[in-house]
PDB file of N, CA and C in Angstrom:
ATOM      1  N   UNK A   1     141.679 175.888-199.056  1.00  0.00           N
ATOM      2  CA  UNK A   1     142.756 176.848-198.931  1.00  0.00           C
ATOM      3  C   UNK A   1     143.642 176.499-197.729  1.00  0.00           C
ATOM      4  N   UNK A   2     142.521 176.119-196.466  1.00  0.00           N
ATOM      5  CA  UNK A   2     143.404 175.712-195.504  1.00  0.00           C
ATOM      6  C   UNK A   2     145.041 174.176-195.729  1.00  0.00           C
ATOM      7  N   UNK A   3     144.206 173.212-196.840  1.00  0.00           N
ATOM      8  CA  UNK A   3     145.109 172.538-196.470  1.00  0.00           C
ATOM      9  C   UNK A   3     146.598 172.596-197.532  1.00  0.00           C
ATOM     10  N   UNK A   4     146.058 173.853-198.309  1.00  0.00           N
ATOM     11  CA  UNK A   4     147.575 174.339-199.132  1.00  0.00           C
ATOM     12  C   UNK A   4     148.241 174.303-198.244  1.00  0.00           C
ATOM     13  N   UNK A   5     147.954 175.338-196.999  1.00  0.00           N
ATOM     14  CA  UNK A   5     149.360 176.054-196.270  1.00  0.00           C
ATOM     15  C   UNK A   5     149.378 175.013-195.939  1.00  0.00           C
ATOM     16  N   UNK A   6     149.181 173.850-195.235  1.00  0.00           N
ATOM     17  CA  UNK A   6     149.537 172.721-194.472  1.00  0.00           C
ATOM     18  C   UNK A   6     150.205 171.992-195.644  1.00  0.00           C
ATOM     19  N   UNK A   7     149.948 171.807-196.936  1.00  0.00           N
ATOM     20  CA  UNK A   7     150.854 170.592-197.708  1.00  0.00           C
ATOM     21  C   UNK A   7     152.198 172.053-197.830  1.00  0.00           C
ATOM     22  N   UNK A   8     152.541 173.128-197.846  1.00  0.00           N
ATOM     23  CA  UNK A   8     153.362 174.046-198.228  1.00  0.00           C
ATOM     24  C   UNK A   8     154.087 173.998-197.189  1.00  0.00           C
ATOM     25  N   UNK A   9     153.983 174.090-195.860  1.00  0.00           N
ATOM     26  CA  UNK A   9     154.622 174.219-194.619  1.00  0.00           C
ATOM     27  C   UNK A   9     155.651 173.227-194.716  1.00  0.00           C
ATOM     28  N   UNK A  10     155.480 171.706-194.603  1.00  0.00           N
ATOM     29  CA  UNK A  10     156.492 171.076-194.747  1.00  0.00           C
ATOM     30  C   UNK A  10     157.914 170.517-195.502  1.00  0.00           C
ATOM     31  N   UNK A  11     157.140 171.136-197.359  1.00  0.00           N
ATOM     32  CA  UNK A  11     158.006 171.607-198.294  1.00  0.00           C
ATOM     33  C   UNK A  11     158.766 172.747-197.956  1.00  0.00           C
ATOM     34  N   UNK A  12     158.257 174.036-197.405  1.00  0.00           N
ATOM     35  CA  UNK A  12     159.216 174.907-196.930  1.00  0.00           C
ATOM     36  C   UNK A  12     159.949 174.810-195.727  1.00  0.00           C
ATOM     37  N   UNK A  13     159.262 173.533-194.950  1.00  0.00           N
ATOM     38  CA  UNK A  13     160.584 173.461-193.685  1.00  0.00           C
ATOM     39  C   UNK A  13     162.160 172.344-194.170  1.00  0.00           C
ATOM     40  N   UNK A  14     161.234 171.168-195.162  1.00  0.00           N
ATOM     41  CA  UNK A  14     162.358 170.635-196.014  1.00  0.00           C
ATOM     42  C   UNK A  14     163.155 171.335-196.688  1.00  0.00           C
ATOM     43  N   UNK A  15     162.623 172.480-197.335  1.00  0.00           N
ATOM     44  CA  UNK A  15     163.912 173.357-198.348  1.00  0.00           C
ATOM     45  C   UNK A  15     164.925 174.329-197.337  1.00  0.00           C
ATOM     46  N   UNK A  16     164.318 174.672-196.616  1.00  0.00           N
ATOM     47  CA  UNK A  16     164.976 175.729-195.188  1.00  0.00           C
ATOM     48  C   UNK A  16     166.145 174.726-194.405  1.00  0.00           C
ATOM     49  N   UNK A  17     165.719 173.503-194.369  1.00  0.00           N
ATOM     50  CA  UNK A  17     166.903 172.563-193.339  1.00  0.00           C
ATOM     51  C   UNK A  17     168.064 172.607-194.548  1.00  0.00           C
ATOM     52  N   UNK A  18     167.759 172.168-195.740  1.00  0.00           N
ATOM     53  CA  UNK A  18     168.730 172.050-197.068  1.00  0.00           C
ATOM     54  C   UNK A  18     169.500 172.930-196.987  1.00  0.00           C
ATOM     55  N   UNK A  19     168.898 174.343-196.919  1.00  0.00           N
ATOM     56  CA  UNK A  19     169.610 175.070-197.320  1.00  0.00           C
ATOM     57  C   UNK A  19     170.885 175.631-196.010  1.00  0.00           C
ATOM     58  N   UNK A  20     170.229 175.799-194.750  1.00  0.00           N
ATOM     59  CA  UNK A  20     171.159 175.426-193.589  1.00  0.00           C
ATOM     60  C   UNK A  20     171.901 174.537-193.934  1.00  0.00           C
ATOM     61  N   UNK A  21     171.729 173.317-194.119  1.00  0.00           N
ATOM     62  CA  UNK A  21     172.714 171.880-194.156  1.00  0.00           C
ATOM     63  C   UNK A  21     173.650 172.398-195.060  1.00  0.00           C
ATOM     64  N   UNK A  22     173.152 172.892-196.359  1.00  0.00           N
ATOM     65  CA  UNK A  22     174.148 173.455-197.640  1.00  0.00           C
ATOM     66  C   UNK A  22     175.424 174.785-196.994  1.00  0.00           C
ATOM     67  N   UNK A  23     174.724 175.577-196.640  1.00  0.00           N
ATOM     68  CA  UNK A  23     174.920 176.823-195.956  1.00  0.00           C
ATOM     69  C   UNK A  23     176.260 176.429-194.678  1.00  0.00           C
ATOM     70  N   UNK A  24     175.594 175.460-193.608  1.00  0.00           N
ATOM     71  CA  UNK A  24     176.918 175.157-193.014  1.00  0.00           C
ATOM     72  C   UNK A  24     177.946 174.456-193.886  1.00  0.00           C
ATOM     73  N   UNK A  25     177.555 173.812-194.528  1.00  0.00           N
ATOM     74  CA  UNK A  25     178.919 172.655-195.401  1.00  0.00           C
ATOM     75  C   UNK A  25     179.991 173.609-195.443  1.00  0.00           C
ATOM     76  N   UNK A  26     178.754 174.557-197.097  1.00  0.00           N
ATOM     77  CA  UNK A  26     179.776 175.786-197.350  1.00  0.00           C
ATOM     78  C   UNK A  26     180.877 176.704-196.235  1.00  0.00           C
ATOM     79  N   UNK A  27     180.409 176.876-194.931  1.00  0.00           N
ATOM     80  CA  UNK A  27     181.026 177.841-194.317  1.00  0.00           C
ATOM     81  C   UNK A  27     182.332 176.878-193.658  1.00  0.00           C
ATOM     82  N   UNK A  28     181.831 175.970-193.597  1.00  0.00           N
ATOM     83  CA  UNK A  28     182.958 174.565-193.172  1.00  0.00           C
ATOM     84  C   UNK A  28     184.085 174.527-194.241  1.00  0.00           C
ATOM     85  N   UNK A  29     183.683 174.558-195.683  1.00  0.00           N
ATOM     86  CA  UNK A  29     184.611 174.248-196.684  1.00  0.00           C
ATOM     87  C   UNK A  29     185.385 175.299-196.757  1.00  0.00           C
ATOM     88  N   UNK A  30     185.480 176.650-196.155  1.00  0.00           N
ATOM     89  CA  UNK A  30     186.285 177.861-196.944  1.00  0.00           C
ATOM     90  C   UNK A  30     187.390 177.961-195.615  1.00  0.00           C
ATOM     91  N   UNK A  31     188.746 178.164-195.961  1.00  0.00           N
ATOM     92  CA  UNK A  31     189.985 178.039-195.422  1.00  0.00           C
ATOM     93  C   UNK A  31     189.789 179.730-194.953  1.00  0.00           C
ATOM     94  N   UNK A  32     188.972 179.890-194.068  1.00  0.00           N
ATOM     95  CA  UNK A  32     188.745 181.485-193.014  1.00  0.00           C
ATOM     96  C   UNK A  32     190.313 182.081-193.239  1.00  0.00           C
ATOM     97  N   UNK A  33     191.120 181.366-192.797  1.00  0.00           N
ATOM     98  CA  UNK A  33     192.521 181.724-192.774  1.00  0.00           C
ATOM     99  C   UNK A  33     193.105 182.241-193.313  1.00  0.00           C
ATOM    100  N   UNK A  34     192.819 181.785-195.175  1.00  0.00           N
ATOM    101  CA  UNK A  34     193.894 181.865-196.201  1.00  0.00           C
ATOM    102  C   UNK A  34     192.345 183.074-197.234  1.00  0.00           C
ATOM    103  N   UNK A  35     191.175 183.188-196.697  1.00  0.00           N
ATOM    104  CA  UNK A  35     190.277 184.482-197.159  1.00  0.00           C
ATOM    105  C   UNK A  35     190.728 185.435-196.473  1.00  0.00           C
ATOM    106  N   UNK A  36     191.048 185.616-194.942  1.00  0.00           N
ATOM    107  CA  UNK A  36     191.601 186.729-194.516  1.00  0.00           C
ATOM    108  C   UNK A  36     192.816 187.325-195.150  1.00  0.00           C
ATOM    109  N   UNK A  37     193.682 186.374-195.501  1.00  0.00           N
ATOM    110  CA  UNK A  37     194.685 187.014-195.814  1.00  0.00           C
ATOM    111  C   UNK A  37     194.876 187.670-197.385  1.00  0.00           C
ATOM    112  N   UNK A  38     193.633 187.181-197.854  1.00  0.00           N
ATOM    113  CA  UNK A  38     193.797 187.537-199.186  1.00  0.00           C
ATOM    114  C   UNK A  38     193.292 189.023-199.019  1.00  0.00           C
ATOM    115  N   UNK A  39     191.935 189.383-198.196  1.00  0.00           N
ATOM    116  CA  UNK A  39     191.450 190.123-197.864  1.00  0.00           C
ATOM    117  C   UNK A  39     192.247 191.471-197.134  1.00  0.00           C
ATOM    118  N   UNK A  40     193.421 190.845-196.421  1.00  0.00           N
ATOM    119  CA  UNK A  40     194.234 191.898-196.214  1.00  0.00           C
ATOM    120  C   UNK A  40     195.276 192.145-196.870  1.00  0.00           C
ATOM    121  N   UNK A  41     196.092 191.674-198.212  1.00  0.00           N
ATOM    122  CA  UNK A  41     196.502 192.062-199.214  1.00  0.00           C
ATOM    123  C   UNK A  41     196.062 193.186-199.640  1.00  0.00           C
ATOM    124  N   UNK A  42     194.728 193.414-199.927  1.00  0.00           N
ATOM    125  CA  UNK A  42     194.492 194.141-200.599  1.00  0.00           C
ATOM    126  C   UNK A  42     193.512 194.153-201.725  1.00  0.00           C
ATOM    127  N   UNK A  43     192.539 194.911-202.339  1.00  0.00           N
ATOM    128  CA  UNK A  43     191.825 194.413-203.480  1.00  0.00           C
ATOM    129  C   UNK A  43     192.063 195.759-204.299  1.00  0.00           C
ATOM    130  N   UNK A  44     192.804 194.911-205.723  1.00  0.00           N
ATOM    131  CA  UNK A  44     192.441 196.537-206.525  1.00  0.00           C
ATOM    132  C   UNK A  44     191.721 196.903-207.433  1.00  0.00           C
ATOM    133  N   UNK A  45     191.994 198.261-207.450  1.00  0.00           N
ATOM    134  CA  UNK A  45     190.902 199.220-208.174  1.00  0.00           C
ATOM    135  C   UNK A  45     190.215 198.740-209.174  1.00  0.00           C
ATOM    136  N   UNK A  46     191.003 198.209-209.991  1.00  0.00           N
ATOM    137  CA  UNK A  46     190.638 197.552-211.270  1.00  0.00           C
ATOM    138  C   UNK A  46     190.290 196.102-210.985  1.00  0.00           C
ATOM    139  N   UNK A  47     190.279 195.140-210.529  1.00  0.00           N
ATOM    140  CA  UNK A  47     189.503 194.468-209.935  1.00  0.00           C
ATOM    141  C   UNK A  47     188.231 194.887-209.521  1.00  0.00           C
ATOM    142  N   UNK A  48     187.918 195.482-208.663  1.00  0.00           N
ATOM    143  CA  UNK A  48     186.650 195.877-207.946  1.00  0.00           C
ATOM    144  C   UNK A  48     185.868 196.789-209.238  1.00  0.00           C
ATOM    145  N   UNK A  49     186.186 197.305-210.245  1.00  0.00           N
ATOM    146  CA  UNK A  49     185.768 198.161-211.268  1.00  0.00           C
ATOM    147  C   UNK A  49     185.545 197.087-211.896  1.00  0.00           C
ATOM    148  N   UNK A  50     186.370 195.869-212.555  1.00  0.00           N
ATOM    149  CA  UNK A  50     185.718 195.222-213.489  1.00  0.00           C
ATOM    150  C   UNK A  50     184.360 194.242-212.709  1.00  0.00           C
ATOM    151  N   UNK A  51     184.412 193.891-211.681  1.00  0.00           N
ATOM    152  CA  UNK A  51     183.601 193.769-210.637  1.00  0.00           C
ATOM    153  C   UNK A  51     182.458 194.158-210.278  1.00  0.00           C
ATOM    154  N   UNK A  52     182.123 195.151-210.339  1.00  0.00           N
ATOM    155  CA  UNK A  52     180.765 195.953-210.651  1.00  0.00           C
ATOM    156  C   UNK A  52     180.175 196.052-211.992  1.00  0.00           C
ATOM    157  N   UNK A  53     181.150 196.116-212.578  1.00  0.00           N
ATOM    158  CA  UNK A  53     180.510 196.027-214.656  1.00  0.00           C
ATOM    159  C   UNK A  53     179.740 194.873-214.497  1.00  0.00           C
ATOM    160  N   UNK A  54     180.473 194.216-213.915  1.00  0.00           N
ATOM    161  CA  UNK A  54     180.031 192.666-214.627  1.00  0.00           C
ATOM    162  C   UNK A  54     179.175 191.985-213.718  1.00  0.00           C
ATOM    163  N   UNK A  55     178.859 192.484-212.290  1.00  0.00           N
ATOM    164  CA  UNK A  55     177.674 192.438-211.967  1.00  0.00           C
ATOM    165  C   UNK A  55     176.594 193.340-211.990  1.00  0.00           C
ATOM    166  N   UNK A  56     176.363 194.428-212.386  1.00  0.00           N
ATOM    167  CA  UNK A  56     175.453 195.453-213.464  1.00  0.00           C
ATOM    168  C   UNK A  56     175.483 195.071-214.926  1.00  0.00           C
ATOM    169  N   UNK A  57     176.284 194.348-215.470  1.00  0.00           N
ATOM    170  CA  UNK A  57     175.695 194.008-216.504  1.00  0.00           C
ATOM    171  C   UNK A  57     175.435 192.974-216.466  1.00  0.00           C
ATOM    172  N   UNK A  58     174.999 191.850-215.617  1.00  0.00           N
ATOM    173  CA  UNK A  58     174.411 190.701-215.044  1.00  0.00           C
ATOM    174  C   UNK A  58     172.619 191.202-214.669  1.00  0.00           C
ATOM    175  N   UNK A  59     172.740 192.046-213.972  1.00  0.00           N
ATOM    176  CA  UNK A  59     171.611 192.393-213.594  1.00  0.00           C
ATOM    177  C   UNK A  59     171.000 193.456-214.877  1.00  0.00           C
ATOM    178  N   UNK A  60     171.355 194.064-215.562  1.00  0.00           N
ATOM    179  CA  UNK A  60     170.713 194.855-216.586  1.00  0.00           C
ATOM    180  C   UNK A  60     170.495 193.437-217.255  1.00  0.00           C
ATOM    181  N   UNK A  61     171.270 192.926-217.615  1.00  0.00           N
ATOM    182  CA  UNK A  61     170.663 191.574-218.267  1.00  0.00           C
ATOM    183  C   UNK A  61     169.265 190.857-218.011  1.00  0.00           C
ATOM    184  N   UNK A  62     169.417 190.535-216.664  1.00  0.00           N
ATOM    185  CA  UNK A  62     167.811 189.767-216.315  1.00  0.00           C
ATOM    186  C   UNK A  62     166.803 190.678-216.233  1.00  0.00           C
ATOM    187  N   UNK A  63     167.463 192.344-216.143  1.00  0.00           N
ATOM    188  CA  UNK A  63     165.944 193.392-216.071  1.00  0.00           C
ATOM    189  C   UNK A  63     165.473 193.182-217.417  1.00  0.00           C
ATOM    190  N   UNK A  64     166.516 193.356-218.662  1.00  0.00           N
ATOM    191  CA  UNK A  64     166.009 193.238-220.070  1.00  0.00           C
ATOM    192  C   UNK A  64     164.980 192.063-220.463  1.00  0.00           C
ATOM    193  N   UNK A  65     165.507 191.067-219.932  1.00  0.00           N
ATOM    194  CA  UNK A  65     165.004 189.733-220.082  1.00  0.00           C
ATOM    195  C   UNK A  65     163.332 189.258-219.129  1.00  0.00           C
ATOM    196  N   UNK A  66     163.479 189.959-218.102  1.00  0.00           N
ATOM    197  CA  UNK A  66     161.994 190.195-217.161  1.00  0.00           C
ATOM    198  C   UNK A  66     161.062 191.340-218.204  1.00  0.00           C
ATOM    199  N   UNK A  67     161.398 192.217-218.508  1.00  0.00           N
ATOM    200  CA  UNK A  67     161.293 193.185-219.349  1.00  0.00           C
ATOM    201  C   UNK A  67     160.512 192.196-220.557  1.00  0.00           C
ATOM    202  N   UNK A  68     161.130 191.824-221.074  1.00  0.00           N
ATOM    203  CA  UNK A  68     160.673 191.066-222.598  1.00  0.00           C
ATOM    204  C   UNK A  68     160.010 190.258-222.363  1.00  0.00           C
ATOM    205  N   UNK A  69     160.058 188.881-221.286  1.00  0.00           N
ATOM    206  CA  UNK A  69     159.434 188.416-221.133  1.00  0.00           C
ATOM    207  C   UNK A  69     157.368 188.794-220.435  1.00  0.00           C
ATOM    208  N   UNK A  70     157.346 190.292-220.101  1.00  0.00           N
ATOM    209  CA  UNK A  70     156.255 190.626-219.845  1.00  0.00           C
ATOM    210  C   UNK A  70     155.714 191.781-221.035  1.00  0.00           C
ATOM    211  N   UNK A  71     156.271 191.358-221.784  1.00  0.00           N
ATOM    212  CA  UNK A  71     156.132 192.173-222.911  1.00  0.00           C
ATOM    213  C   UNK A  71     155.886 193.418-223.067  1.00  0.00           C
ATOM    214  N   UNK A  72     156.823 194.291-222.098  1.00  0.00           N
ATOM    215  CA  UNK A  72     157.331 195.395-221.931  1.00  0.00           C
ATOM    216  C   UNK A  72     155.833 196.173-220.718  1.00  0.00           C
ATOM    217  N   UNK A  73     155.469 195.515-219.856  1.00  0.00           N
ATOM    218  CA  UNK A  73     154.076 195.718-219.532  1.00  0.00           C
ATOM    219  C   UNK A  73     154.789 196.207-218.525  1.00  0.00           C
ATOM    220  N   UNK A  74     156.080 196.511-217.627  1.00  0.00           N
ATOM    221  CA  UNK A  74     156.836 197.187-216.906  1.00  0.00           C
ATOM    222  C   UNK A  74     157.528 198.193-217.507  1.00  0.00           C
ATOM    223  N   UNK A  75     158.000 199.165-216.501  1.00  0.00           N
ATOM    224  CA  UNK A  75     159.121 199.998-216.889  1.00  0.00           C
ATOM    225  C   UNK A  75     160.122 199.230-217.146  1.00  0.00           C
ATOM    226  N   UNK A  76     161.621 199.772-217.712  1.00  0.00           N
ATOM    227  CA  UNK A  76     162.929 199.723-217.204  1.00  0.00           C
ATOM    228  C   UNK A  76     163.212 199.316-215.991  1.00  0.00           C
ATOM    229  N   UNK A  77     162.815 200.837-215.558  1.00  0.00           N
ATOM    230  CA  UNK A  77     163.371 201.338-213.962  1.00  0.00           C
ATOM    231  C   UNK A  77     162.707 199.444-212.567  1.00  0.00           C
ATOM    232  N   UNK A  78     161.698 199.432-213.020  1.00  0.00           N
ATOM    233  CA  UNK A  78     160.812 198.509-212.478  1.00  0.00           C
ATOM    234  C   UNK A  78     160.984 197.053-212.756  1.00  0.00           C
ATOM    235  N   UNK A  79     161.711 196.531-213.992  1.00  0.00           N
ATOM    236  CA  UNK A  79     162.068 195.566-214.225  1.00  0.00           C
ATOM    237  C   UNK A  79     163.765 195.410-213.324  1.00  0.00           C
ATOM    238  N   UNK A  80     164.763 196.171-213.623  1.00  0.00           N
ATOM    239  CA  UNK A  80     166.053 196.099-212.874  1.00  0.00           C
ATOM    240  C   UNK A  80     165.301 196.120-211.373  1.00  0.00           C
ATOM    241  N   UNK A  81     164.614 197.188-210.705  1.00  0.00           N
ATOM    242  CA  UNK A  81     164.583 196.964-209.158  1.00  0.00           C
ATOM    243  C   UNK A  81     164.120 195.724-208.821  1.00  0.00           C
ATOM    244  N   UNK A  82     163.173 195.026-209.638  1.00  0.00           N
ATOM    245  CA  UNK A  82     162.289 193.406-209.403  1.00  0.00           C
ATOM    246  C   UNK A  82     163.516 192.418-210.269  1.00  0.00           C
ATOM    247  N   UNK A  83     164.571 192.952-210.340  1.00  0.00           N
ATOM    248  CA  UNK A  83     165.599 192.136-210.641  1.00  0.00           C
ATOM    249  C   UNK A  83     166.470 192.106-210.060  1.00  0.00           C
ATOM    250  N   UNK A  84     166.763 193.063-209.476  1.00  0.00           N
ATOM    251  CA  UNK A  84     167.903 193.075-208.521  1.00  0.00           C
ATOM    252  C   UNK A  84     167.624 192.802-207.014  1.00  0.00           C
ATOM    253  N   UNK A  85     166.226 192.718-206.655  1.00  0.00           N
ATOM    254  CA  UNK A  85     165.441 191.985-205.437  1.00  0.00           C
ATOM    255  C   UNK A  85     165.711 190.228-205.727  1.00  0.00           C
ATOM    256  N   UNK A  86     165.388 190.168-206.888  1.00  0.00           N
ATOM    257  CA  UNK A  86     165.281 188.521-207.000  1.00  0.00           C
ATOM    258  C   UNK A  86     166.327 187.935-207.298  1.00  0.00           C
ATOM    259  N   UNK A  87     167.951 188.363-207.554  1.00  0.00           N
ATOM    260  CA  UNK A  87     168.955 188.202-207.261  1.00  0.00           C
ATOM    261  C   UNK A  87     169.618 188.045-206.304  1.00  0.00           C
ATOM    262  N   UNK A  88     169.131 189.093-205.221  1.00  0.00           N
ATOM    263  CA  UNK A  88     169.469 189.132-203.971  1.00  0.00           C
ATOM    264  C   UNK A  88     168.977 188.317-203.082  1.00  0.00           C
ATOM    265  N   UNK A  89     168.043 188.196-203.534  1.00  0.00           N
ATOM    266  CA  UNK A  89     167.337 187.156-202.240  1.00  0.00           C
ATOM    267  C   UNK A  89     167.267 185.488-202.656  1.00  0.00           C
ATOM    268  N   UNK A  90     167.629 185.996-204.075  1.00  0.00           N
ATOM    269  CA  UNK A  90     168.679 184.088-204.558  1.00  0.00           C
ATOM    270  C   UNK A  90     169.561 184.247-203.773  1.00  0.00           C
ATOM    271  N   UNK A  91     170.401 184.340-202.976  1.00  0.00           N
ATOM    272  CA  UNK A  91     171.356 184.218-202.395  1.00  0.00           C
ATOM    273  C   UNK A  91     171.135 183.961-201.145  1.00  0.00           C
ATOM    274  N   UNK A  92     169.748 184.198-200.297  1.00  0.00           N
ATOM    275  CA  UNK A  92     169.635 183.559-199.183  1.00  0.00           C
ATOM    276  C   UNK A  92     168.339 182.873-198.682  1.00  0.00           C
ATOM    277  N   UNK A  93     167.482 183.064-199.870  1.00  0.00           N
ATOM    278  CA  UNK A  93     166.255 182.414-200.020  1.00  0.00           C
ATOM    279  C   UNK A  93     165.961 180.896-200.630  1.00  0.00           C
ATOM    280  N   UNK A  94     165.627 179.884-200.079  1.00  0.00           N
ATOM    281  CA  UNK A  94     165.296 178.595-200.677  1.00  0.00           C
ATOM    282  C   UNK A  94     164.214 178.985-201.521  1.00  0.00           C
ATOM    283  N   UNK A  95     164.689 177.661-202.679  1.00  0.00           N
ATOM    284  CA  UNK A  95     163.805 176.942-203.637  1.00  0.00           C
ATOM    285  C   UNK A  95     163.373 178.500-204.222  1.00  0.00           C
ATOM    286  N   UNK A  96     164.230 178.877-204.797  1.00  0.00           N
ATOM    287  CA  UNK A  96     163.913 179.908-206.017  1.00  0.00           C
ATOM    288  C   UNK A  96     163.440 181.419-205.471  1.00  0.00           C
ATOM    289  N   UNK A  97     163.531 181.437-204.023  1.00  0.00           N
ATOM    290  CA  UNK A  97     162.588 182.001-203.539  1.00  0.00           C
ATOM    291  C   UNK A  97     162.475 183.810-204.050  1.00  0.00           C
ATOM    292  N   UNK A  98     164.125 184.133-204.764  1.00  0.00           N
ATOM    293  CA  UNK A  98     163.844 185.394-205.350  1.00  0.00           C
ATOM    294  C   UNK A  98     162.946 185.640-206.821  1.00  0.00           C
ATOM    295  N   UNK A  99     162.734 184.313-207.462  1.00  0.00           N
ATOM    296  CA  UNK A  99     161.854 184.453-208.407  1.00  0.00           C
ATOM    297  C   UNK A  99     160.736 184.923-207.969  1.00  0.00           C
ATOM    298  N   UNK A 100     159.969 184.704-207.010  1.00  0.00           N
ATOM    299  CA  UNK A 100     158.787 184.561-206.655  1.00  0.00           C
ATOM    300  C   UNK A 100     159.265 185.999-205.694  1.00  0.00           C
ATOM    301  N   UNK A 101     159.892 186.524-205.397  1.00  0.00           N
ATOM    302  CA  UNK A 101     160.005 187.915-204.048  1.00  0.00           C
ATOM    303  C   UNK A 101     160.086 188.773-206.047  1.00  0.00           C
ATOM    304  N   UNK A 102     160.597 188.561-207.185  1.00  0.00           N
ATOM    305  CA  UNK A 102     160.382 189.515-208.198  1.00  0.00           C
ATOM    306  C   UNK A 102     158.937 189.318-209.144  1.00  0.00           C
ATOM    307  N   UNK A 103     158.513 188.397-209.003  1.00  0.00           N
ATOM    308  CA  UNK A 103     156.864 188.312-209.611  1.00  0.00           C
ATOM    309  C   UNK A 103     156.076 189.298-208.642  1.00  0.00           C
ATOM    310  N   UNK A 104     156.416 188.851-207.509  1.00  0.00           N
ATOM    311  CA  UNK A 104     155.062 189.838-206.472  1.00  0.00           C
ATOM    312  C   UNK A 104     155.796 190.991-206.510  1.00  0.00           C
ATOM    313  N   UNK A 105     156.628 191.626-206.315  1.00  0.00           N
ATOM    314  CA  UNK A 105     157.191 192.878-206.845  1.00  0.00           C
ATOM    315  C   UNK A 105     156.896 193.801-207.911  1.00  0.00           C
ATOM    316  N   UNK A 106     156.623 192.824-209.396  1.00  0.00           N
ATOM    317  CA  UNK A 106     156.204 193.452-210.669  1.00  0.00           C
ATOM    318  C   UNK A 106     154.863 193.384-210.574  1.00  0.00           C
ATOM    319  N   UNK A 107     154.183 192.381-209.689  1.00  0.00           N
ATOM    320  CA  UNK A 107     152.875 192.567-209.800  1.00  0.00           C
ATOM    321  C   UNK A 107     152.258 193.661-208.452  1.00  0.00           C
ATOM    322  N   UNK A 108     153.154 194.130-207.132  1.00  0.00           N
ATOM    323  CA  UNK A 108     152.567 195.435-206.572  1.00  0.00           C
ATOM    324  C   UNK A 108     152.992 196.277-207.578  1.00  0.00           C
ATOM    325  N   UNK A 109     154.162 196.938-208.015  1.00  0.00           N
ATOM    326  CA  UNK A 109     154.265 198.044-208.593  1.00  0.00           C
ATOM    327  C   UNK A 109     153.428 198.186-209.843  1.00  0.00           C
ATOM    328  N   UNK A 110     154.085 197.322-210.371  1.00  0.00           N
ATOM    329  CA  UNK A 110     153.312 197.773-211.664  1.00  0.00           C
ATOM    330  C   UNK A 110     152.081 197.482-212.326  1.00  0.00           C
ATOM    331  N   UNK A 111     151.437 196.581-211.379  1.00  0.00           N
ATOM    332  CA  UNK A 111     149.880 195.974-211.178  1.00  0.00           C
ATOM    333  C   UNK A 111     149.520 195.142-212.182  1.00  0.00           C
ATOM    334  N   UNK A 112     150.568 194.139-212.426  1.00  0.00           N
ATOM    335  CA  UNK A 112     150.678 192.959-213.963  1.00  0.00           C
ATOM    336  C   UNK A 112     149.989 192.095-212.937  1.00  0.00           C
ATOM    337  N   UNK A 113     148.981 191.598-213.257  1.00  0.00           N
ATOM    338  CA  UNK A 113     148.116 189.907-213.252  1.00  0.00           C
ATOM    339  C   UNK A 113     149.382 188.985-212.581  1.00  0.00           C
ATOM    340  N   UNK A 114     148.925 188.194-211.812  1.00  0.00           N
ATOM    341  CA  UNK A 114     149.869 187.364-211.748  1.00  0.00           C
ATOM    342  C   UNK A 114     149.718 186.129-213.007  1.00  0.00           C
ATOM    343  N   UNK A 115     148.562 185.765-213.372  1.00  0.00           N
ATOM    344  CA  UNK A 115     148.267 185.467-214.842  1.00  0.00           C
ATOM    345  C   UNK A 115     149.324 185.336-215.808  1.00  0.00           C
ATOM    346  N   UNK A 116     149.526 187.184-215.931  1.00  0.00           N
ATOM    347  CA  UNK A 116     150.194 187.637-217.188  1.00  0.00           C
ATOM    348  C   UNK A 116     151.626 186.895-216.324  1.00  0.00           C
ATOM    349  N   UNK A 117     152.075 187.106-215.297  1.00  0.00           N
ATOM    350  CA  UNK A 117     153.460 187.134-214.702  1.00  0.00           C
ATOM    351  C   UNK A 117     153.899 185.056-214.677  1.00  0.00           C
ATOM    352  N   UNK A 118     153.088 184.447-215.145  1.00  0.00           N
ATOM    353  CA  UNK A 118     153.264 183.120-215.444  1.00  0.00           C
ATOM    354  C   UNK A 118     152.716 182.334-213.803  1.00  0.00           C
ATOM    355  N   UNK A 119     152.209 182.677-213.175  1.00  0.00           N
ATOM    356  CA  UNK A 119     151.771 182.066-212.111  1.00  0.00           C
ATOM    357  C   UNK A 119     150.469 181.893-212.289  1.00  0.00           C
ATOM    358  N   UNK A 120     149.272 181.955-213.230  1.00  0.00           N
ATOM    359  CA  UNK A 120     148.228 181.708-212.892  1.00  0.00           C
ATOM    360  C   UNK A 120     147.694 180.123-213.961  1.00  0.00           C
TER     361      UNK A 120
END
């Protein structure tokens, strides 16, 4: 057991530098200048409305789909919250890392095997 964490440690310090290295590029590549100003234009209503549809129906999507894929062995309610965790933390987590923050999620709440949840 001990020498998992030791072969895991260095895969997760390789994916963590990546994603910094990625992370600065990105903040290097965006013209700060010409986002502010878009930003102080203005954003409208209908923009920001179709904006939320379509990321709620992004995320009702992968709850349905977490949902089916555990063959309904979750709620609803429990599939969107372990979906909308593992969305979110795609966005600042390496190497998949919100897949794995929504498996252990469905497996505290709703007490699914990690087995059943495709990890065993």
């Amino acid at each position: 057991m001990r020498g998992l964490f030791n072969h895991q440690r260095p895969r997760a310090l390789i994916a963590s530098a990546i994603s910094l290295v990625v992370l600065i590029f990105l903040l290097r590549a965006v013209d700060w200048e010409e986002a502010i100003r878009i930003f102080r234009s203005g954003i409208s209503a209908t923009s920001l409305l179709w904006f939320m549809l379509v990321t709620f129906g992004i995320a009702v999507g992968y709850a349905l789909r977490w949902r089916l894929l555990l063959d309904g062995k979750i709620s609803y309610g429990t599939s969107l919250m372990a979906s909308l965790l593992g969305l979110g933390a795609n966005m600042f987590l390496p190497a998949r890392g919100g897949g794995l923050l929504r498996v252990h999620y469905s497996r505290v709440v709703a007490t699914v095997p990690y087995v059943r949840l495709g990890l065993g």
